[in-house]
C-alpha atoms as a PDB file:
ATOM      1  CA  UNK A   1       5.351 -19.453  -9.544  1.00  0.00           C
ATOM      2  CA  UNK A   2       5.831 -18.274  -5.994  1.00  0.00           C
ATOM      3  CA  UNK A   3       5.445 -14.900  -6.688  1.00  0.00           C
ATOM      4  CA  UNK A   4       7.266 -11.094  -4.763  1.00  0.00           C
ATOM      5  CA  UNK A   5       6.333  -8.635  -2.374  1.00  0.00           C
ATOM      6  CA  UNK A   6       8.257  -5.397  -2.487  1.00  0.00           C
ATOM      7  CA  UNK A   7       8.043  -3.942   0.903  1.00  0.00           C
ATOM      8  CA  UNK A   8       9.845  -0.629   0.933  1.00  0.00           C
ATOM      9  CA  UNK A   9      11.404   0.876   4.400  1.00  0.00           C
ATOM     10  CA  UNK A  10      12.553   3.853   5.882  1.00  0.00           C
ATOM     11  CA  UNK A  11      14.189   2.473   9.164  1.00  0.00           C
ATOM     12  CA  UNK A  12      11.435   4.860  11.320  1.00  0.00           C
ATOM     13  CA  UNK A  13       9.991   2.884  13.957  1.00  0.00           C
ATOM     14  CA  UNK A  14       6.919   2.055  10.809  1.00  0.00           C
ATOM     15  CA  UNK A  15       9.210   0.051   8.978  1.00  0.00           C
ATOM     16  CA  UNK A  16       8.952  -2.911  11.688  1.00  0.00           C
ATOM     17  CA  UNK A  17       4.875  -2.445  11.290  1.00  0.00           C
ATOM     18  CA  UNK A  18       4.836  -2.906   7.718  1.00  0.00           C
ATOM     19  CA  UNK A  19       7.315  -5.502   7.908  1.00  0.00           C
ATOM     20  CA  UNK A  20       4.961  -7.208  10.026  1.00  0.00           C
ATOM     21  CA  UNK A  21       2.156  -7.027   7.496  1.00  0.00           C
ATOM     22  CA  UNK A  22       4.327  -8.108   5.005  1.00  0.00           C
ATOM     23  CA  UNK A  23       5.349 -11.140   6.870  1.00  0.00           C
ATOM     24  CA  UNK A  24       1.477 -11.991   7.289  1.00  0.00           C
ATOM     25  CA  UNK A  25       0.900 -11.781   3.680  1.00  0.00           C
ATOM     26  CA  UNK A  26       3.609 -13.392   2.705  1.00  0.00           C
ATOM     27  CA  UNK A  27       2.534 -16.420   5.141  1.00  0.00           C
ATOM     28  CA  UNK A  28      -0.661 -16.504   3.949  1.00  0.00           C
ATOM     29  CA  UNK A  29       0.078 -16.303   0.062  1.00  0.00           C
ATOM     30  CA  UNK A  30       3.480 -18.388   0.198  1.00  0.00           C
ATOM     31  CA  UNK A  31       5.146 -15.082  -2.128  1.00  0.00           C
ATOM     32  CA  UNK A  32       8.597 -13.772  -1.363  1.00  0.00           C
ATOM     33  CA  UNK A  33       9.647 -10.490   0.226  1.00  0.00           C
ATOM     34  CA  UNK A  34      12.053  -7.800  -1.639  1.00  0.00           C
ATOM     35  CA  UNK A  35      13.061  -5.118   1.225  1.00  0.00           C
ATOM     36  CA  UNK A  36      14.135  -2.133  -0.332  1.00  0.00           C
ATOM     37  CA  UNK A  37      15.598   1.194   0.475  1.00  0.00           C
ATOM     38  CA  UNK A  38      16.108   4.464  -1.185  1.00  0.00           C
ATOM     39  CA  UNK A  39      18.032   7.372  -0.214  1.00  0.00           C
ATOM     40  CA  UNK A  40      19.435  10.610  -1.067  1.00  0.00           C
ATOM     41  CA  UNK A  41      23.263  11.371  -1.587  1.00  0.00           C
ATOM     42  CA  UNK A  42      24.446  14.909  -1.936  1.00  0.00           C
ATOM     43  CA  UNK A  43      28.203  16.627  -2.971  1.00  0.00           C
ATOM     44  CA  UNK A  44      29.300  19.217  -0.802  1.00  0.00           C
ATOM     45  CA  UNK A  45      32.348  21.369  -1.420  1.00  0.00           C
ATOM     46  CA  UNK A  46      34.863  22.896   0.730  1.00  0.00           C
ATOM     47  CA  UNK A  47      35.691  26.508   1.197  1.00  0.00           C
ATOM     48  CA  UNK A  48      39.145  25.905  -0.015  1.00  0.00           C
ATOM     49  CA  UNK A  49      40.823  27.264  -2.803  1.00  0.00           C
ATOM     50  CA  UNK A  50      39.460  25.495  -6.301  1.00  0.00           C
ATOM     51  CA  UNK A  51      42.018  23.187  -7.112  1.00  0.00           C
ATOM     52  CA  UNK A  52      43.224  21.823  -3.610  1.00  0.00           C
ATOM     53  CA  UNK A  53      39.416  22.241  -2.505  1.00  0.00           C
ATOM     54  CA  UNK A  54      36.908  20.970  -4.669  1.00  0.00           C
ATOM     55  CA  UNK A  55      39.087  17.820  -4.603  1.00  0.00           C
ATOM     56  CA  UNK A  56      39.357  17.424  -1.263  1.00  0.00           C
ATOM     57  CA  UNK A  57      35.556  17.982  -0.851  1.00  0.00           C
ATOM     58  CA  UNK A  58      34.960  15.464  -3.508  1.00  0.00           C
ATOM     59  CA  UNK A  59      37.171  12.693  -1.979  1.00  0.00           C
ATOM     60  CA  UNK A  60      35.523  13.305   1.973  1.00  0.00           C
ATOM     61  CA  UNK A  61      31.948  13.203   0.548  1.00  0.00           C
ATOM     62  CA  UNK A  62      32.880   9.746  -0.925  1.00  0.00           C
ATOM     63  CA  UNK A  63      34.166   8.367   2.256  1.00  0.00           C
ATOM     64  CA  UNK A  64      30.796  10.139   3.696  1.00  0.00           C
ATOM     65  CA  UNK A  65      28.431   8.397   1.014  1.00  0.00           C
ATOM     66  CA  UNK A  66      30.624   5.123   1.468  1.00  0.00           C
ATOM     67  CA  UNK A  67      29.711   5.535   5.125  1.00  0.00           C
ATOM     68  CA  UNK A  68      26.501   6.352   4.537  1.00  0.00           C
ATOM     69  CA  UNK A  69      25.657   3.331   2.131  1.00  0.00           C
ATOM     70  CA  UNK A  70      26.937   0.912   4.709  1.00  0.00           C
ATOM     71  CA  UNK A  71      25.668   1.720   7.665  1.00  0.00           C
ATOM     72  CA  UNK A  72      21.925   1.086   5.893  1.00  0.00           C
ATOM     73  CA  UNK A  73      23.591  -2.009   4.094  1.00  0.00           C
ATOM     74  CA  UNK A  74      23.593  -3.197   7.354  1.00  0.00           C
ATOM     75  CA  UNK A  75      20.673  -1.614   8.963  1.00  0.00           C
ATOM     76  CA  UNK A  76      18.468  -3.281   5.684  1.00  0.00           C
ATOM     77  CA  UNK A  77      20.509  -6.370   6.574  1.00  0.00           C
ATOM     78  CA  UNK A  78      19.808  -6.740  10.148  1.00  0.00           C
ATOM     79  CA  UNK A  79      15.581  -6.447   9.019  1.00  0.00           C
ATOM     80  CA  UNK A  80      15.852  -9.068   6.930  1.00  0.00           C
ATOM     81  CA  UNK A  81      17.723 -11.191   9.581  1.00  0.00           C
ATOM     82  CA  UNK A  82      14.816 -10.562  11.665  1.00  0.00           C
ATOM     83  CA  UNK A  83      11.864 -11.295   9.149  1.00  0.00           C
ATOM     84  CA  UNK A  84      13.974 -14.602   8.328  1.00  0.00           C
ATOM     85  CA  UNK A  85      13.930 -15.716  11.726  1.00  0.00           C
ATOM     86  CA  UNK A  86      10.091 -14.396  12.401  1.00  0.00           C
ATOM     87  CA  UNK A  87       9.535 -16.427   9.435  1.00  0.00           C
ATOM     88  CA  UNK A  88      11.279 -19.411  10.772  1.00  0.00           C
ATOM     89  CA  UNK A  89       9.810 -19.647  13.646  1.00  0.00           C
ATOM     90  CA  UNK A  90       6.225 -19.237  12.517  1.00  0.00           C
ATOM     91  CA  UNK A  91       6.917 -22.637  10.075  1.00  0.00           C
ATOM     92  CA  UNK A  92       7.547 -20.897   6.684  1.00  0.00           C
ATOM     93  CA  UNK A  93      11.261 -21.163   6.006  1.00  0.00           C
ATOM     94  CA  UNK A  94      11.025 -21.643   2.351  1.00  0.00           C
ATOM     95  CA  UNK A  95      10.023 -18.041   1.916  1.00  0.00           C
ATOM     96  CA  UNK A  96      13.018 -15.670   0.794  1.00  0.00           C
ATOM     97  CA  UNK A  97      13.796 -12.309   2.139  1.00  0.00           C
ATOM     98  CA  UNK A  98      16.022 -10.579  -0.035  1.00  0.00           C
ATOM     99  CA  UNK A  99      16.987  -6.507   0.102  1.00  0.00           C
ATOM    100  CA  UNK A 100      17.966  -4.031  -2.621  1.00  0.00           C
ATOM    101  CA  UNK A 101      19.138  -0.112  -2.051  1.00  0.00           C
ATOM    102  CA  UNK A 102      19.500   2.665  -4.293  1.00  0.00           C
ATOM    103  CA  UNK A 103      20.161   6.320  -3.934  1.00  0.00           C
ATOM    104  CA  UNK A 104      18.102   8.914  -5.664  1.00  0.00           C
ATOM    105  CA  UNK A 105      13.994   9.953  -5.192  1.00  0.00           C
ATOM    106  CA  UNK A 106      12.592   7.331  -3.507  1.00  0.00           C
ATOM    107  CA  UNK A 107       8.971   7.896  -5.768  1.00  0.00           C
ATOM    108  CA  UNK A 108      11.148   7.184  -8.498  1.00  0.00           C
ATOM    109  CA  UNK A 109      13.603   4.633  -7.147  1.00  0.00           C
ATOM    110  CA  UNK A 110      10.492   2.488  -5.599  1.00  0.00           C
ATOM    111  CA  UNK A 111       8.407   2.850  -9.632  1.00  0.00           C
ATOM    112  CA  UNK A 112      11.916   1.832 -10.964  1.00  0.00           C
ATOM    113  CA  UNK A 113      12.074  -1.368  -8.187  1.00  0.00           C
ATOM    114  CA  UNK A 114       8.595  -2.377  -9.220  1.00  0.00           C
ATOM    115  CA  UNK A 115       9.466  -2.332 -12.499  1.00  0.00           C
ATOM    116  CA  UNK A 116      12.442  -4.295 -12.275  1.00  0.00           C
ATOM    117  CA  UNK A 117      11.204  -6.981  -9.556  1.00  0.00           C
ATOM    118  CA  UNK A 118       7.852  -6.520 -11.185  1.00  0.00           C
ATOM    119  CA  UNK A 119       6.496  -7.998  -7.730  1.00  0.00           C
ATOM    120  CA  UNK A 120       2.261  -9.323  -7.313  1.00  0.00           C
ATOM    121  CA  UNK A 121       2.058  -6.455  -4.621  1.00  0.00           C
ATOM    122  CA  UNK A 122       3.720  -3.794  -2.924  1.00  0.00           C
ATOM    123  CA  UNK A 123       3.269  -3.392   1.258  1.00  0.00           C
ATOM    124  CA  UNK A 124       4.662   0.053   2.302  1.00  0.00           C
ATOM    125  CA  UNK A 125       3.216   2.805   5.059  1.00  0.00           C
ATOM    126  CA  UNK A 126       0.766   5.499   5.048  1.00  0.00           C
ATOM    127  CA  UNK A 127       3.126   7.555   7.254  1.00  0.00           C
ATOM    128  CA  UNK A 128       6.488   8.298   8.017  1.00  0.00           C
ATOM    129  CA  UNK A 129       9.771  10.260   8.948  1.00  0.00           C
ATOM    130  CA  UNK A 130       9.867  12.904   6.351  1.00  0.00           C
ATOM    131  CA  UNK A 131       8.088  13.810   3.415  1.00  0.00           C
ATOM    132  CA  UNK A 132      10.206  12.482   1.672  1.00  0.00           C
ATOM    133  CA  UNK A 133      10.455   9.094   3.141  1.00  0.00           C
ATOM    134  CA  UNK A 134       9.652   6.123   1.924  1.00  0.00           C
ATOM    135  CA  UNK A 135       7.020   5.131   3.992  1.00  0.00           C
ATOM    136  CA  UNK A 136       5.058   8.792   4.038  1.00  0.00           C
ATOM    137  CA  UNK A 137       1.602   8.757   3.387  1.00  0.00           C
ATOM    138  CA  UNK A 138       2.112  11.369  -0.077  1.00  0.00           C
ATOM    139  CA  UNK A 139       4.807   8.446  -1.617  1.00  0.00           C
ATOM    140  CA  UNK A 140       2.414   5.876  -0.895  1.00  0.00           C
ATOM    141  CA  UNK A 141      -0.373   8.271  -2.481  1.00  0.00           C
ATOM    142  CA  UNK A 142       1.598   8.766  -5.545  1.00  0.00           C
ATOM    143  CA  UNK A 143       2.666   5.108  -6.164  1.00  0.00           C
ATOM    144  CA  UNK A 144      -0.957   3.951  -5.868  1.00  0.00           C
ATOM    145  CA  UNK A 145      -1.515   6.941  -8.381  1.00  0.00           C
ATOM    146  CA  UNK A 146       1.300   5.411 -11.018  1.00  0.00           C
ATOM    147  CA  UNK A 147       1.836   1.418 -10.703  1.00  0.00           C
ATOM    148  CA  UNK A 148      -0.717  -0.839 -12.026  1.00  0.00           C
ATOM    149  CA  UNK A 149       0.627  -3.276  -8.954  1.00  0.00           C
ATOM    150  CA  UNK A 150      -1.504  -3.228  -5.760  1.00  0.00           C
ATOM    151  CA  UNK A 151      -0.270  -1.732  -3.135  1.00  0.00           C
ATOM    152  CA  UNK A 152      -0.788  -1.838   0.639  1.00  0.00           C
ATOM    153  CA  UNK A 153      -0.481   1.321   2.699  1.00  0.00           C
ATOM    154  CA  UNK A 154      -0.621   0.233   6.089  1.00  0.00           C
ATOM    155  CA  UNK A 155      -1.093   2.674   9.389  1.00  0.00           C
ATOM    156  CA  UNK A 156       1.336   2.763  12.082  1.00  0.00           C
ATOM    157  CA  UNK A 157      -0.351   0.708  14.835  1.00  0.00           C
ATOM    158  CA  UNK A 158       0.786  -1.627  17.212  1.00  0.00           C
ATOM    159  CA  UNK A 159      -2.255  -4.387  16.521  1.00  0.00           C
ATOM    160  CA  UNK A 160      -2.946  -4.593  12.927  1.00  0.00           C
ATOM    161  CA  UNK A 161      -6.033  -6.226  11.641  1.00  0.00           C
ATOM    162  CA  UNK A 162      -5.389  -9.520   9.816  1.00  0.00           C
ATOM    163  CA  UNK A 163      -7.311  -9.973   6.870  1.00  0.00           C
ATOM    164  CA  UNK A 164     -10.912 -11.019   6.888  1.00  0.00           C
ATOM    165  CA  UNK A 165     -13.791  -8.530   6.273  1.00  0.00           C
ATOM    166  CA  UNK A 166     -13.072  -6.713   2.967  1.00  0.00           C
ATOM    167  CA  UNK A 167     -14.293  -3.407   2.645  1.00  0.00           C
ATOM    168  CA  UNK A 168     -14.647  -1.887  -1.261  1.00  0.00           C
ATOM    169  CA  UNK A 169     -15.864   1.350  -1.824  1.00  0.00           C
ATOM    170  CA  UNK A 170     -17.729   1.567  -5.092  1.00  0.00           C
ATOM    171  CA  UNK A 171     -18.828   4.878  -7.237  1.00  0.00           C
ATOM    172  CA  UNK A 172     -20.002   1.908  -9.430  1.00  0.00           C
ATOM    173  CA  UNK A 173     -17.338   2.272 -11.862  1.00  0.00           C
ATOM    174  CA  UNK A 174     -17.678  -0.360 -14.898  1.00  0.00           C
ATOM    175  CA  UNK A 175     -14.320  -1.889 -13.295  1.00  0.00           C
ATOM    176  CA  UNK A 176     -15.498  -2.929 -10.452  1.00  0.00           C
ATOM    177  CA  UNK A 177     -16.589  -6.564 -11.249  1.00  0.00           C
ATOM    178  CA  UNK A 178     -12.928  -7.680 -12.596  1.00  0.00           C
ATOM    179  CA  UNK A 179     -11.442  -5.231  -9.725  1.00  0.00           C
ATOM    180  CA  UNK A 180     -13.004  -7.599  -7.426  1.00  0.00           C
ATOM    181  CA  UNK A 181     -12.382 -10.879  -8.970  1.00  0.00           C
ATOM    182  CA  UNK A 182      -8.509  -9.388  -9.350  1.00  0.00           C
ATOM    183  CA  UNK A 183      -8.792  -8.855  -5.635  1.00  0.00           C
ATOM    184  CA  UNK A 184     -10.197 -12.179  -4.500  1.00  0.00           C
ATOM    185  CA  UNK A 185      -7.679 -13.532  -6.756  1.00  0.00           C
ATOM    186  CA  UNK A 186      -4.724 -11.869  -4.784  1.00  0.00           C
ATOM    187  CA  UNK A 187      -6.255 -12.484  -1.564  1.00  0.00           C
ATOM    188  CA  UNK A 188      -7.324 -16.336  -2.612  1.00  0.00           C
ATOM    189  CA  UNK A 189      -5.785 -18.216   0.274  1.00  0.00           C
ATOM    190  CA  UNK A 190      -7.324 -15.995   2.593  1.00  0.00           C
ATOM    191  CA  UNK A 191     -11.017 -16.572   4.426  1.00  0.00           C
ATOM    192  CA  UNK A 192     -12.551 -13.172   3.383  1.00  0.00           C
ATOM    193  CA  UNK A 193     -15.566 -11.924   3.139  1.00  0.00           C
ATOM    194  CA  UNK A 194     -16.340  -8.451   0.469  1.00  0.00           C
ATOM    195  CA  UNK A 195     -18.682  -5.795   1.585  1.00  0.00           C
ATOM    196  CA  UNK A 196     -19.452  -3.387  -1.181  1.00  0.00           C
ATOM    197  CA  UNK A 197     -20.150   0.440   0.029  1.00  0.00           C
ATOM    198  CA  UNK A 198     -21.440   3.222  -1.920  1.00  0.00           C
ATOM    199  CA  UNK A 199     -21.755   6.607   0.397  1.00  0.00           C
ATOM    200  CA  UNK A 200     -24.985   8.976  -1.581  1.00  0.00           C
ATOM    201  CA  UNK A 201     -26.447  12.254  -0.408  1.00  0.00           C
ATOM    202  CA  UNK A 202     -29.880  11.807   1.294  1.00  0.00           C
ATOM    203  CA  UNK A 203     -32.723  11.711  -1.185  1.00  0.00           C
ATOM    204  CA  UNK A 204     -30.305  10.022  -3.752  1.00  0.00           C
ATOM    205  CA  UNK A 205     -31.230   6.244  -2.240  1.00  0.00           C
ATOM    206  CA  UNK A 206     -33.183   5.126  -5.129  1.00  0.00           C
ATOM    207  CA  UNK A 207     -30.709   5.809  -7.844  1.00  0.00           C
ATOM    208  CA  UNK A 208     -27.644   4.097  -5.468  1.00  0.00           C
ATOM    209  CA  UNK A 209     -29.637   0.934  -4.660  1.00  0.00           C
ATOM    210  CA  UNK A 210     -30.270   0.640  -8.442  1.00  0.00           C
ATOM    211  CA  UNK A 211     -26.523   1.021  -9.363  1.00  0.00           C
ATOM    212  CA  UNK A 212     -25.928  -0.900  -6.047  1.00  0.00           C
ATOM    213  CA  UNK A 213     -28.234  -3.874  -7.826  1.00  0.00           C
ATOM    214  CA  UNK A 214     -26.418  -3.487 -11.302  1.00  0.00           C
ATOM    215  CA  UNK A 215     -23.196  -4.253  -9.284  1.00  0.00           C
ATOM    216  CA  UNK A 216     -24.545  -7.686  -7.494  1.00  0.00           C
ATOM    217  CA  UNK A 217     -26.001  -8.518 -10.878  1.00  0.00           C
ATOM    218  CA  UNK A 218     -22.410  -8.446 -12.219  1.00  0.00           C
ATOM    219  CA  UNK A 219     -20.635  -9.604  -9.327  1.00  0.00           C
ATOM    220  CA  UNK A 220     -23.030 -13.085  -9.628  1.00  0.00           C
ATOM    221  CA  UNK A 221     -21.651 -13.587 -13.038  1.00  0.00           C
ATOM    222  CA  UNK A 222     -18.021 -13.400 -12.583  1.00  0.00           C
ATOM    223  CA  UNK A 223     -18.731 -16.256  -9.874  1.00  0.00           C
ATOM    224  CA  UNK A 224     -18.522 -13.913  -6.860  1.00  0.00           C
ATOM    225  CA  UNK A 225     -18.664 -15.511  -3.317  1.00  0.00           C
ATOM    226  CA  UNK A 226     -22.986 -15.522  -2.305  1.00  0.00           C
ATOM    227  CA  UNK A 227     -21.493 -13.973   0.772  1.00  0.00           C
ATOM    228  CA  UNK A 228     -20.847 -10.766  -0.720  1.00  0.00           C
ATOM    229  CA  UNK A 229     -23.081  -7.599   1.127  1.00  0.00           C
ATOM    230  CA  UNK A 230     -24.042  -4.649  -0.929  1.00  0.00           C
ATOM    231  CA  UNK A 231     -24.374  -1.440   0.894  1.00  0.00           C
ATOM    232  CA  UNK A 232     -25.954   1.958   0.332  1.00  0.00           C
ATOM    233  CA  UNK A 233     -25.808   4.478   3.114  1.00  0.00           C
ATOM    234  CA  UNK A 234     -26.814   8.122   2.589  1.00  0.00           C
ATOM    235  CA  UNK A 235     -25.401  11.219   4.418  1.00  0.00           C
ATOM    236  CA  UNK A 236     -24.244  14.198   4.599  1.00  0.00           C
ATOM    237  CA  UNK A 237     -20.912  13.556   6.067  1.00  0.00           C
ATOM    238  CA  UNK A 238     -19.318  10.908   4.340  1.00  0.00           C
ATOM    239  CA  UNK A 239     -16.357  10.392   6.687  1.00  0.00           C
ATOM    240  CA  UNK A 240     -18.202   9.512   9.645  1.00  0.00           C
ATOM    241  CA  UNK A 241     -20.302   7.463   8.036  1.00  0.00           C
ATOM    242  CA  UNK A 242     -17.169   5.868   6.188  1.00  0.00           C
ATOM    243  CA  UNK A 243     -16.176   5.453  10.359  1.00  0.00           C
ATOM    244  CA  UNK A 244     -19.529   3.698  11.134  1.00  0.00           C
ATOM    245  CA  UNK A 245     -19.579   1.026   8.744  1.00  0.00           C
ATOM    246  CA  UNK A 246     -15.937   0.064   9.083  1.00  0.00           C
ATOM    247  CA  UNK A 247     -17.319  -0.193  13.354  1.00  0.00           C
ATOM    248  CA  UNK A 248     -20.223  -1.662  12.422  1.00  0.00           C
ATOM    249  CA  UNK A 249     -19.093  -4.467   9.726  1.00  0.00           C
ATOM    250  CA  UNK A 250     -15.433  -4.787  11.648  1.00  0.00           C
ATOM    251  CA  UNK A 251     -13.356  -4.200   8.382  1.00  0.00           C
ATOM    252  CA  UNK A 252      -9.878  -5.129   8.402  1.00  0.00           C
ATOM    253  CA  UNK A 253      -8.926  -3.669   5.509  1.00  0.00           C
ATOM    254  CA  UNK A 254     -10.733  -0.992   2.853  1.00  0.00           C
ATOM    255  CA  UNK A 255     -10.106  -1.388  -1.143  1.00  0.00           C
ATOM    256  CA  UNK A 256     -10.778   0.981  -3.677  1.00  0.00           C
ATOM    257  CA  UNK A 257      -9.928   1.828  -7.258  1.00  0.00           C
ATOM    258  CA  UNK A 258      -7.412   4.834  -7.333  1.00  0.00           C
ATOM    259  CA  UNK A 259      -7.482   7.695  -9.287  1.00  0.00           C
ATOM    260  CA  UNK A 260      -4.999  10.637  -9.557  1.00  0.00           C
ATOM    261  CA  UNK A 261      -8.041  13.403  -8.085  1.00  0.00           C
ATOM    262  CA  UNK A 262     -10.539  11.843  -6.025  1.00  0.00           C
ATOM    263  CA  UNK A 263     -11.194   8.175  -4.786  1.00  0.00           C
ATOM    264  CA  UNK A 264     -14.767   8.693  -6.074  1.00  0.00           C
ATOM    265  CA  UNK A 265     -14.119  11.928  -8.604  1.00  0.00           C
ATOM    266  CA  UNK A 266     -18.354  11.757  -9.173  1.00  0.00           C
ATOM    267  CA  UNK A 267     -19.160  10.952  -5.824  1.00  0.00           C
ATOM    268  CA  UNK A 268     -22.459  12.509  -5.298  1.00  0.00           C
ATOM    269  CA  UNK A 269     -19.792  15.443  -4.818  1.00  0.00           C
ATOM    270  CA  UNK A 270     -19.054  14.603  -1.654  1.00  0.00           C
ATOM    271  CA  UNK A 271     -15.503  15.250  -2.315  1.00  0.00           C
ATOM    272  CA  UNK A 272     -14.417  11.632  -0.631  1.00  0.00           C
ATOM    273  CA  UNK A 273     -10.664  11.337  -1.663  1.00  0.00           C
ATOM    274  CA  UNK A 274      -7.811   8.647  -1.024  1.00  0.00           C
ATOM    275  CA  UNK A 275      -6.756  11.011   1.826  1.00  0.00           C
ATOM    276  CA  UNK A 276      -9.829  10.083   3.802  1.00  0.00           C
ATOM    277  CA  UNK A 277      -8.989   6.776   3.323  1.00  0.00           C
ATOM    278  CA  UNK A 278      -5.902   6.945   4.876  1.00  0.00           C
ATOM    279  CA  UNK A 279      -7.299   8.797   7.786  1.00  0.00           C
ATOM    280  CA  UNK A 280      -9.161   5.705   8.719  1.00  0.00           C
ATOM    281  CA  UNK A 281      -6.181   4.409  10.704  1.00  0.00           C
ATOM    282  CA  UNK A 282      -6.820   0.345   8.760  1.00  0.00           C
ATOM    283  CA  UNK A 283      -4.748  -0.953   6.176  1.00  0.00           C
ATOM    284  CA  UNK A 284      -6.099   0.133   2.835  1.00  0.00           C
ATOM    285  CA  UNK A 285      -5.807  -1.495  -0.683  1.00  0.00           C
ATOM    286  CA  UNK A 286      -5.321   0.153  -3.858  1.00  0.00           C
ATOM    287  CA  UNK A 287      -6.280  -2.377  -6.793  1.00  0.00           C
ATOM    288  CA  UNK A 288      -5.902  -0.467 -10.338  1.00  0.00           C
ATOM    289  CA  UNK A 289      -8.218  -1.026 -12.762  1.00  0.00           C
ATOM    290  CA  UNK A 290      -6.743  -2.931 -15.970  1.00  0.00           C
ATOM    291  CA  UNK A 291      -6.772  -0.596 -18.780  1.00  0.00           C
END
């Protein structure tokens, strides 16, 4: 089974970045790409008198809505043209690029897309137009929060990373072993290469590195690559630090478990949440644990 990814868009100048992305992935996993759209209609009334008026206000916001609809019918249209040919050209024809639109919350609209596509990932921004939009960084926050799909939320940068050193932050939740093997899995046909981090307050070393040696204990016995790196740093400032490693170990991409409070809700209370995350300006990776 080839296999879907649902790549939602906005039209802002973002959509072409994550379109990108998605185009990358779906070269390197052989899946095909659902574009979809979401957007609000409204009814206005006239100021006319009730009968003649509330008509008359009905029928023009139709023709508006009708207008509306189109014109991003063909906007949605013209983006899949464009992935198509981009596709093409780069020697992967066989993958589809098919688009669906509905009006209405786009939170809702995009959890009601994933159910019905039920797609093996989901690419979409971490910012956007509006807040509303469908590529903002608080959608893409709240989807991670309420799918059990991974989703990409991807920055809006010119030259994005492709896919090689894997950074997972850990709070060494019991998860993590079959998070990561879920993970490799998805990112199979890829050369990658997983560095585990766990961020501790200074003075708290001893009892990291132990959980940090429980987790490479497990990770051996789900058949984890021997190139795996386990990493403890302590601090007291856990975004720099969070800066520093993704310098130091060039990480293309940072996955994490994600919870509805913090990333890491009994992080050595340092507080480190999925917003820090996406201030990090790389792709990030939300793989759900399965209940």
């Amino acid at each position: 089974m080839t296999g879907k990814i649902l790549v939602p868009v906005d039209f802002s100048n973002h959509t072409m970045v994550s379109c990108r992305y998605a185009i990358y992935l779906a070269k390197s996993t052989g899946k095909d790409i659902i574009l979809f759209h979401s957007f609000f209609d409204q009814i206005y009334f006239s100021d006319g008198g009730f009968a003649t008026g509330f008509e008359s206000g009905i029928m023009l916001t139709d023709e508006i809505i009708l207008d509306f609809y189109k014109k991003k019918e063909i906007r949605l249209n013209e983006i899949a043209m464009e992935m198509r040919d981009t596709l093409k050209s780069h020697g992967s024809p066989a993958i589809t690029v098919d688009c669906q639109m509905e009006s209405g919350n786009p939170e809702v609209q995009i959890l009601n897309a994933i159910s019905r596509t039920e797609p093996d990932m989901i690419v979409m921004g971490s910012s956007g137009i509006g807040k509303k939009s469908l590529l903002s960084g608080s959608v893409a926050r709240r989807i991670m929060d309420h799918t059990s799909t991974p989703v990409f939320a991807i920055p809006n940068i010119e030259n994005l990373p492709e896919i090689s050193q894997v950074g997972y932050m850990t709070n060494f939740d019991p998860a993590d072993p079959d998070v990561i093997t879920g993970m490799e899995t998805l990112l199979s046909s890829l050369k990658i290469q997983v560095h585990c981090l766990h961020i501790c307050q200074p003075g708290k070393e001893t009892e990291a590195k132990a959980g940090m040696e429980k987790l490479s204990v497990k990770s051996s016995t789900h058949g984890k690559s021997p190139s795996m790196q386990f990493h403890v740093k302590p601090g007291h400032d856990p975004n720099e630090i969070l800066q520093d490693f993704i310098k130091e170990n060039r990480i293309s991409i940072l996955a994490f478990i994600p919870h509805k409070r913090n990333v890491f809700r009994s992080f050595n209370r340092q507080n480190l949440t999925k917003d820090d995350l996406f201030l990090t300006n790389i792709p990030i990776l939300a793989i759900p644990a399965r209940s």
